[in-house]
Protein backbone atom coordinates (compact mmCIF):
# COMPACT_ATOMS: atom_id res chain seq x y z
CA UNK A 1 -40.14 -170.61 71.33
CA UNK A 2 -37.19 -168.26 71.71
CA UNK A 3 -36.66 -166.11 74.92
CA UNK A 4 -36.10 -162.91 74.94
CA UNK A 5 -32.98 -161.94 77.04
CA UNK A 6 -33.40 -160.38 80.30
CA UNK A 7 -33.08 -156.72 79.94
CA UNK A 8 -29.54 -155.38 81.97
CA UNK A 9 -30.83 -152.05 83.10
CA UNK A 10 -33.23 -151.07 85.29
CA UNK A 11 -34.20 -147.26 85.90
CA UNK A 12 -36.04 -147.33 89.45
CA UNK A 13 -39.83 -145.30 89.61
CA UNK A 14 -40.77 -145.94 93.05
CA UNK A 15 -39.35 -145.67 96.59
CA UNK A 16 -41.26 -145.75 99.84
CA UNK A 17 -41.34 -147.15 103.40
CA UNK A 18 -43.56 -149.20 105.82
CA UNK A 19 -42.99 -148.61 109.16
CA UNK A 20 -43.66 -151.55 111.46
CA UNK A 21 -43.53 -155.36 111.94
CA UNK A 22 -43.58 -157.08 108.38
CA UNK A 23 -46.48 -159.20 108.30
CA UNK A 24 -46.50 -162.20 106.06
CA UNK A 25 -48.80 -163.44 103.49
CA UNK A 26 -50.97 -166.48 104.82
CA UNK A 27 -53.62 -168.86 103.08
CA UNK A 28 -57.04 -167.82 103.43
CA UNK A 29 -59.13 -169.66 106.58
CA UNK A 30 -62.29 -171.78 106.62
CA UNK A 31 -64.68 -172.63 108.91
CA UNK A 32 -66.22 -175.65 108.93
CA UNK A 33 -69.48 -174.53 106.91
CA UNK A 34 -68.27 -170.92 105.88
CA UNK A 35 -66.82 -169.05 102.94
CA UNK A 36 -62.97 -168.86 103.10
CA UNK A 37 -61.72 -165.26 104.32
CA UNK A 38 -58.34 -162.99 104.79
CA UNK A 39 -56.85 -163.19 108.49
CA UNK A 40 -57.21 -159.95 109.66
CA UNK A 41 -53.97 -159.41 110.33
CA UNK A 42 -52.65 -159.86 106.47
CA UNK A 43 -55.77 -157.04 105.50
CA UNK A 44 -54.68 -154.82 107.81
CA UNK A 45 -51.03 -155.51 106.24
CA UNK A 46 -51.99 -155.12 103.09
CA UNK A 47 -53.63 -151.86 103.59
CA UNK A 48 -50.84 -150.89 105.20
CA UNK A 49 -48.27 -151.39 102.35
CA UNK A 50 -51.24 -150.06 100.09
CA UNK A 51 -51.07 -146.73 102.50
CA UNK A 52 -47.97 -146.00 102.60
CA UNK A 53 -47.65 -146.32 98.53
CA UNK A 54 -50.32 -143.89 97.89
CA UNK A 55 -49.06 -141.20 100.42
CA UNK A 56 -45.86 -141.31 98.39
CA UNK A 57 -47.12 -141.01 95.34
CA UNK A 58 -50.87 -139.58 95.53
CA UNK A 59 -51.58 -138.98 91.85
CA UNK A 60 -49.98 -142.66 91.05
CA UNK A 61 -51.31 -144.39 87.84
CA UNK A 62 -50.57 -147.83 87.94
CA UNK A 63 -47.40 -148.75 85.05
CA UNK A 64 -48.93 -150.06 82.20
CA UNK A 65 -49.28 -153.86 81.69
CA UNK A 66 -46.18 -153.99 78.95
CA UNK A 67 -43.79 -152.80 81.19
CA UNK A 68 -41.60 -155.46 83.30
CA UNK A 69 -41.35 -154.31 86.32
CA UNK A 70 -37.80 -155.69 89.25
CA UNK A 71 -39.26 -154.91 92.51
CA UNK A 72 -36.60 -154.85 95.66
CA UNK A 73 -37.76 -155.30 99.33
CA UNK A 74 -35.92 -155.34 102.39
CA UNK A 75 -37.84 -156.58 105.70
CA UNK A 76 -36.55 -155.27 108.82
CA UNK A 77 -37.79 -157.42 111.53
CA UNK A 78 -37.52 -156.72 115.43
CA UNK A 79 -37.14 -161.00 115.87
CA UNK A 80 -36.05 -163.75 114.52
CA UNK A 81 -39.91 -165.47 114.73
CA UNK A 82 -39.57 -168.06 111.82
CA UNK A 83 -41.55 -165.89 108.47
CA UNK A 84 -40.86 -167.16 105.14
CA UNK A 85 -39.48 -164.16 102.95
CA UNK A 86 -41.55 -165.58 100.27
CA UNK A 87 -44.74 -164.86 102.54
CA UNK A 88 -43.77 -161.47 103.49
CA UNK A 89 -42.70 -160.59 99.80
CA UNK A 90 -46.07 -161.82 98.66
CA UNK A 91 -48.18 -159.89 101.05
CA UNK A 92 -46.19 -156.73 99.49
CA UNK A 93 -46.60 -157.56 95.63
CA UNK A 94 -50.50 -158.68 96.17
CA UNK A 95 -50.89 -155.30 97.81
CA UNK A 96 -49.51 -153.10 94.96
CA UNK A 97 -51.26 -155.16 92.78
CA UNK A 98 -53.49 -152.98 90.24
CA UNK A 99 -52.29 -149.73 92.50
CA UNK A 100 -48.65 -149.69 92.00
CA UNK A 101 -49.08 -151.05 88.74
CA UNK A 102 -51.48 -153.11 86.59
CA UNK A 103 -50.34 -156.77 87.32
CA UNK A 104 -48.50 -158.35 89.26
CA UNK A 105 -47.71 -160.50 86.23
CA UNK A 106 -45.30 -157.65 85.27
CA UNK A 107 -42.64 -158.38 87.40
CA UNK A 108 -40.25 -159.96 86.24
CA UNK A 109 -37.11 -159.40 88.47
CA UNK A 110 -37.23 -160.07 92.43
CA UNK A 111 -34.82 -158.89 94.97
CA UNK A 112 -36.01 -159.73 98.71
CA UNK A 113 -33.62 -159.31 102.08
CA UNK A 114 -34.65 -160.22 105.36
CA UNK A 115 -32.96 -158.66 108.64
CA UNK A 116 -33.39 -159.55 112.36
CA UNK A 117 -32.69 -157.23 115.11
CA UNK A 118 -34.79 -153.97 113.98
CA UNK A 119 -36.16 -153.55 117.07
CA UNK A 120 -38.58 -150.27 117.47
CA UNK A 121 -37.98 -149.56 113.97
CA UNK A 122 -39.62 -152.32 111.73
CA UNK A 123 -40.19 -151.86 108.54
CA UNK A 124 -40.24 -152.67 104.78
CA UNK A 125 -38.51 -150.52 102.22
CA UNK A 126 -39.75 -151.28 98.68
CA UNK A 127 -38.39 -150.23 95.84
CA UNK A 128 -40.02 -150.58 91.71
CA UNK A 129 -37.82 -150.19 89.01
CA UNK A 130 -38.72 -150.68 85.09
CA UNK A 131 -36.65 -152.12 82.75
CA UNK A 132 -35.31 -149.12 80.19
């Protein structure tokens, strides 16, 4: 099996903010005796990032499933509260999932910052670039 090399430019399709506390991605819950389920917290989160997406770009198709996708994200929290950047990166990608564009699968390329000290002003700032 031969890899293909990884593709050295990358023309960016999508730019758009959050505002508020990152939330990270957590495993679904059970009760003893129930179905597992979503903390409410990471679907309110979700629909969040899913919001703020498609009131950037309302006519949005998602990119087709061929396309390899980098995806950079940059979490500006107000404390240092100890959140995996993996976590709050995959509440963000599972979000855009099948909006943003077909599959997660897709992506290919990952860039993901984490800064303390935000304060009133929060937020994520995503950006989706394709590989040209």
């Amino acid at each position: 099996m031969t890899l293909a090399p990884a593709p050295t430019r990358w023309e960016a399709v999508a730019e758009f903010t959050v505002h508020g506390e990152p939330i990270p991605k957590s495993r679904p819950r059970a009760k003893a005796g129930q179905q597992p389920y979503t903390p409410k917290r990471v679907v309110i989160g979700e629909r969040n990032v899913r919001g703020a997406f498609e009131l950037a770009y309302p006519d949005w198709q998602p990119i087709p499933r061929d396309v390899r996708l980098r995806v950079d994200v940059t979490f500006y929290r107000s404390t240092r509260h100890g959140v995996d950047v993996d976590n709050l990166l995959k509440l963000v990608t599972d979000a855009l999932n099948r909006v943003a564009f077909a599959d997660d699968e897709q992506i290919s390329n990952i860039h993901a910052y984490r800064v303390y000290g935000a304060g009133a002003d929060a937020r994520t700032e995503v950006r989706i670039s394709r590989a040209v």
